[in-house]
N, C-alpha and C. Protein backbone atom coordinates (compact mmCIF):
# COMPACT_ATOMS: atom_id res chain seq x y z
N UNK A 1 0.80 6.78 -15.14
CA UNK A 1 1.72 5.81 -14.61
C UNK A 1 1.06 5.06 -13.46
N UNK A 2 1.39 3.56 -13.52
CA UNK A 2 1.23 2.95 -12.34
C UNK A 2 2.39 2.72 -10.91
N UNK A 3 2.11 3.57 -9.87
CA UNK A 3 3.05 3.45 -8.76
C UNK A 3 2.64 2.51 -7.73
N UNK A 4 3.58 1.72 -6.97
CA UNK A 4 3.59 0.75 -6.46
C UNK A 4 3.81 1.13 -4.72
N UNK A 5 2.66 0.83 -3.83
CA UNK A 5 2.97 1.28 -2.37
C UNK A 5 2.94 0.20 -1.66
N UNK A 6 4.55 -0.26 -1.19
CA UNK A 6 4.96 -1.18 -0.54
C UNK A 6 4.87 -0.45 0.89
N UNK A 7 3.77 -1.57 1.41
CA UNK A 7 3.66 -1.39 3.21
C UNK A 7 4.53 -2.58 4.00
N UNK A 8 5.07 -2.16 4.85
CA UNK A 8 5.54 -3.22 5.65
C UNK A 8 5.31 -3.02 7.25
N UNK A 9 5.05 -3.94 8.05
CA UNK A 9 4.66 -4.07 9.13
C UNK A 9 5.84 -3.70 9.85
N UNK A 10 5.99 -3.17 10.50
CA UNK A 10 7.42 -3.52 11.60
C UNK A 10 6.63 -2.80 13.61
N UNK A 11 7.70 -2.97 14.36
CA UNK A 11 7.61 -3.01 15.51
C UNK A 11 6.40 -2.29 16.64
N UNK A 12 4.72 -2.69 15.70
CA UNK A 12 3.45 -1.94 16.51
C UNK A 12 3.40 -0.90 15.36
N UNK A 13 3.93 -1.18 14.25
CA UNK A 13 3.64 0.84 13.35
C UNK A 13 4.00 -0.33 11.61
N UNK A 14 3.62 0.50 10.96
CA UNK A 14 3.83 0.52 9.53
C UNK A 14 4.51 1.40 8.73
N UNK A 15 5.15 0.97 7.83
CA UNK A 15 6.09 1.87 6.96
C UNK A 15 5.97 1.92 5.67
N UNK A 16 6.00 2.53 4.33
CA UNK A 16 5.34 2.68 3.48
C UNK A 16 6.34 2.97 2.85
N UNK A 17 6.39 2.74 1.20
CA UNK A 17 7.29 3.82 0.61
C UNK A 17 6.59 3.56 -1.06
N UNK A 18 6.86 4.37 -2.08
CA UNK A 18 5.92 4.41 -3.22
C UNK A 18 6.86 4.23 -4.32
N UNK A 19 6.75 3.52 -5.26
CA UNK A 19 8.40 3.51 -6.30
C UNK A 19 7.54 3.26 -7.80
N UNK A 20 8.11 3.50 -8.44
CA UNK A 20 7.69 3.51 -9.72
C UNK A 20 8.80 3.21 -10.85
N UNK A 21 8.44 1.81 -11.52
CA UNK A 21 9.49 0.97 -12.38
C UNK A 21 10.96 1.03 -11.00
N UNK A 22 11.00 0.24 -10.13
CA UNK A 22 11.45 -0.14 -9.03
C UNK A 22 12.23 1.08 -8.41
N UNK A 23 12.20 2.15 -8.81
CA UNK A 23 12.45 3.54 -8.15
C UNK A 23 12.12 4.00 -7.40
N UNK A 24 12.55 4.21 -5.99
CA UNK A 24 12.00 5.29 -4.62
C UNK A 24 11.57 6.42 -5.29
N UNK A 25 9.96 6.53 -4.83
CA UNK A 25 9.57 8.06 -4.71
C UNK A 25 9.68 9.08 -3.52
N UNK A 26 8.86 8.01 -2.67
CA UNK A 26 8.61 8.60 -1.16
C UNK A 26 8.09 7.97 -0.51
N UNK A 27 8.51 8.41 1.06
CA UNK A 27 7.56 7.01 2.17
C UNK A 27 7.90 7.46 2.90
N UNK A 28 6.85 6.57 4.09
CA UNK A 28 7.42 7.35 5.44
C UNK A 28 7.28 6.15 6.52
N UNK A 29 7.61 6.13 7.98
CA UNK A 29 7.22 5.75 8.80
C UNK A 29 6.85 5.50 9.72
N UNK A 30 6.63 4.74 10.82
CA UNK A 30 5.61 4.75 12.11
C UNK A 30 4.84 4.92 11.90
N UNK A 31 4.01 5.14 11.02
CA UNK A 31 2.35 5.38 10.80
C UNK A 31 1.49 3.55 11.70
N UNK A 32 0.19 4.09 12.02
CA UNK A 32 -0.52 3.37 12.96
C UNK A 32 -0.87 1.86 12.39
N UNK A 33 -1.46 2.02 10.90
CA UNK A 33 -2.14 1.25 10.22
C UNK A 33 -2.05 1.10 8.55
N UNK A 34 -2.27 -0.16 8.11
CA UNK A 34 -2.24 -0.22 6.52
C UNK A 34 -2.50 1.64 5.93
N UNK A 35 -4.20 1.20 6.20
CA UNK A 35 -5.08 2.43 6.14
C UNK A 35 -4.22 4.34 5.92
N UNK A 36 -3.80 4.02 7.10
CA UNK A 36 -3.10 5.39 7.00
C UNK A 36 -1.69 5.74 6.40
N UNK A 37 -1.38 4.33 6.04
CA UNK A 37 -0.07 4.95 5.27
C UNK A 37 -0.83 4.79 3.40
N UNK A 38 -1.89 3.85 3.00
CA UNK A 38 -2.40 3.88 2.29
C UNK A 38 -3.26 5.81 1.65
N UNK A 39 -3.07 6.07 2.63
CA UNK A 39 -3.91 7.78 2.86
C UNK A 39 -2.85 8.51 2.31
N UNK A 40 -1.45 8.20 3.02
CA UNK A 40 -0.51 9.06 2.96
C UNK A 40 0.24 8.94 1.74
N UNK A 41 0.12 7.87 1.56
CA UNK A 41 0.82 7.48 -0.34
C UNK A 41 -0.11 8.40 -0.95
N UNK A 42 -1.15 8.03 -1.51
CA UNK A 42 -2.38 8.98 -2.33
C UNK A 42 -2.32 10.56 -1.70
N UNK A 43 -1.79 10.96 -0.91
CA UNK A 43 -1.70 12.34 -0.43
C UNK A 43 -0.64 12.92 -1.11
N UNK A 44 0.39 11.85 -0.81
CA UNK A 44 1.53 12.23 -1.48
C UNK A 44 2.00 12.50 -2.94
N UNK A 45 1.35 11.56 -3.90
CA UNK A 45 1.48 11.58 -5.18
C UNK A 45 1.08 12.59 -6.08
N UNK A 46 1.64 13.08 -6.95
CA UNK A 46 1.69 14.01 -8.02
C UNK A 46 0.65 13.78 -8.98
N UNK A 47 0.02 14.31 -10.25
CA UNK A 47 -0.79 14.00 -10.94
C UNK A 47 -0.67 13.27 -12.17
N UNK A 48 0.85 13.10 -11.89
CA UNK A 48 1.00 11.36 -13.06
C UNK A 48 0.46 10.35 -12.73
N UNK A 49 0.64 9.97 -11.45
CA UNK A 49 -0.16 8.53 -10.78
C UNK A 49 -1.60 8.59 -11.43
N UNK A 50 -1.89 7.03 -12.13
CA UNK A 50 -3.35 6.90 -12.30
C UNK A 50 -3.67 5.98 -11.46
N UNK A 51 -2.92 4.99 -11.12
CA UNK A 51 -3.29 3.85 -10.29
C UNK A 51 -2.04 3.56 -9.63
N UNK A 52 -2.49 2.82 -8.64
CA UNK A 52 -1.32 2.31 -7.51
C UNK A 52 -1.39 0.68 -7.63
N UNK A 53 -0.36 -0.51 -7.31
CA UNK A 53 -0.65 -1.47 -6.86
C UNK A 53 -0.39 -1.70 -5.77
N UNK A 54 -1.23 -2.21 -4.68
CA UNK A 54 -0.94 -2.26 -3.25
C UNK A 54 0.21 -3.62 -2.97
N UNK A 55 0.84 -3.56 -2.03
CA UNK A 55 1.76 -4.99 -1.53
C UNK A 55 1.82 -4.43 0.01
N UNK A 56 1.16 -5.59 0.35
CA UNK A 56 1.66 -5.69 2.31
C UNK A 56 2.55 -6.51 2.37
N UNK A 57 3.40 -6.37 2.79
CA UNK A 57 4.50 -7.63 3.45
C UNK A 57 5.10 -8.13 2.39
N UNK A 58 4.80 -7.42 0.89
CA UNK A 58 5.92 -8.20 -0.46
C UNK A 58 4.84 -8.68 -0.90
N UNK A 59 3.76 -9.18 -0.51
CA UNK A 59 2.20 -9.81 -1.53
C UNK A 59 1.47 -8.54 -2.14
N UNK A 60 1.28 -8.70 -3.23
CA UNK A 60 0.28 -7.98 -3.65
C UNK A 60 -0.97 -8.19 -3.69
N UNK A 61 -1.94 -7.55 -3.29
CA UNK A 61 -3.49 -7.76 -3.10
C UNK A 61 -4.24 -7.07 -4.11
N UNK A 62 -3.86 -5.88 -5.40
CA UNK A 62 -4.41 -5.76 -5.99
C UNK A 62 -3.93 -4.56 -6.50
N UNK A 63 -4.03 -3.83 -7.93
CA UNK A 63 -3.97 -2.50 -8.49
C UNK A 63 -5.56 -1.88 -8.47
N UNK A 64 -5.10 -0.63 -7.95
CA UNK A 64 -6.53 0.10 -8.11
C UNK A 64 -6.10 1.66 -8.36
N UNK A 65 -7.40 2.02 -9.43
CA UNK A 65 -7.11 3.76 -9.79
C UNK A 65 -7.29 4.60 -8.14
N UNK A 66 -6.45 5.45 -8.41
CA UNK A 66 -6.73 6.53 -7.22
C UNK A 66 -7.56 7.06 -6.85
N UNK A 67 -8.82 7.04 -7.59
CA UNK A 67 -10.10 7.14 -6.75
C UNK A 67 -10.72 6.53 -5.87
N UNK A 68 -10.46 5.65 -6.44
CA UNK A 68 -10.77 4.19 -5.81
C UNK A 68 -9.91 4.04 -4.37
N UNK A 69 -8.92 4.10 -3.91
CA UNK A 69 -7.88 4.09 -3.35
C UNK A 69 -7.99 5.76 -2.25
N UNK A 70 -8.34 6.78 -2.71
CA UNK A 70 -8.97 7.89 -2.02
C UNK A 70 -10.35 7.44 -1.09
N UNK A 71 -11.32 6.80 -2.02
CA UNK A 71 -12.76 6.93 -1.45
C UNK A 71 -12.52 5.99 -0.63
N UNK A 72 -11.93 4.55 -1.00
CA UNK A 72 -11.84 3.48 -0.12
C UNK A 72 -10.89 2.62 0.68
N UNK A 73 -9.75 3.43 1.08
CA UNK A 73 -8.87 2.79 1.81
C UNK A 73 -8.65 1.93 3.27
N UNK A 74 -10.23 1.92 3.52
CA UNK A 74 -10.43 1.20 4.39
C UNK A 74 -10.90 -0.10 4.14
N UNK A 75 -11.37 -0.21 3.28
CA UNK A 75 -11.49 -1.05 2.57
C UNK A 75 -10.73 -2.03 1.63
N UNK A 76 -10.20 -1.62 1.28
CA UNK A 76 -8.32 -1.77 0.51
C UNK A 76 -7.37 -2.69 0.92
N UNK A 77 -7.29 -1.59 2.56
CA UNK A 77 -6.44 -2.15 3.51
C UNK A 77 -7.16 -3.43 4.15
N UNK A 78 -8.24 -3.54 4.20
CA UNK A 78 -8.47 -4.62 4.71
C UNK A 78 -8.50 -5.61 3.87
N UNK A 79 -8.43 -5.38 2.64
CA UNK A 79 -8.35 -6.71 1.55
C UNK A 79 -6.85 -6.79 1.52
N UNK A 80 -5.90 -6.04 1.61
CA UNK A 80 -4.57 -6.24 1.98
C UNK A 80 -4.28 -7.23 3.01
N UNK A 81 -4.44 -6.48 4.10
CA UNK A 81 -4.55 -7.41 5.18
C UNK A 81 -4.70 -8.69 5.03
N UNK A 82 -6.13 -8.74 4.68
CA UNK A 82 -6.40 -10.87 4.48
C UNK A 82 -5.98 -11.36 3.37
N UNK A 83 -5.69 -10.94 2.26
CA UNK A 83 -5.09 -11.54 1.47
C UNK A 83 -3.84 -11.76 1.64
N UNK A 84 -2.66 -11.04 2.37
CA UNK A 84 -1.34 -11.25 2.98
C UNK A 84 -1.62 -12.65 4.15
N UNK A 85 -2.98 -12.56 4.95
CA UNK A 85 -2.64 -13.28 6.23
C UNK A 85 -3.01 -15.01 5.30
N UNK A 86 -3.68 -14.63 4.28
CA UNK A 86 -4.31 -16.11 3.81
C UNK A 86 -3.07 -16.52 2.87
N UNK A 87 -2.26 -15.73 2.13
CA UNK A 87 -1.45 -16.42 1.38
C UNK A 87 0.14 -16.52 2.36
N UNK A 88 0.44 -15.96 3.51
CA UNK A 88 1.30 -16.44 4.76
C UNK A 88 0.46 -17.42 4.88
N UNK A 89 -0.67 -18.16 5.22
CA UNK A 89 -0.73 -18.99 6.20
C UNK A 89 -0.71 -20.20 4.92
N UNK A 90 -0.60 -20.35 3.82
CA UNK A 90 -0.63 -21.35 3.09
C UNK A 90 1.05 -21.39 2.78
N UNK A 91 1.77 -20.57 3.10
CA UNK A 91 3.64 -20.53 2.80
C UNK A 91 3.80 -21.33 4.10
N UNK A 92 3.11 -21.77 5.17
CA UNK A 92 3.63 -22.46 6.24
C UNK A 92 3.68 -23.91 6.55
């Protein structure tokens, strides 16, 4: 299955939650950064998940298998990141 980890920015912290065919799995919040709630989704998931699609802020920046998403979430998150800040700054 592909599960879906919607991050959202809110007040200095990030909040996360993981749904699958638009269903709550799990999430959490106040976490620091994309990055670490990106950690905490893939921590969290069971061994149905093969891949995740990422969304910051409601944009999606990309589906990737969970390895991928384990080894490189720093990386991830930062393509999250600019791809959210470049397709906000063209909605303005």
């Amino acid at each position: 299955m592909i599960v879906r980890f919607s991050i959202h920015p809110t007040a200095g912290a990030y909040d996360y939650q993981v749904s699958y065919e638009g269903e709550a799995l799990f999430g959490d919040e106040g976490l620091q950064s994309v990055e670490h709630c990106i950690d905490a989704a893939v921590e969290g998931l069971g061994q149905g998940a093969v891949a995740a699609e990422v969304a910051l802020g409601g944009i999606v920046s990309g589906t990737y298998p969970l390895a991928s998403l384990a080894l490189m979430s720093a990386q991830i998150a930062e393509h999250a990141i600019n791809t959210t800040a470049a397709i906000q700054e063209l909605m303005t």
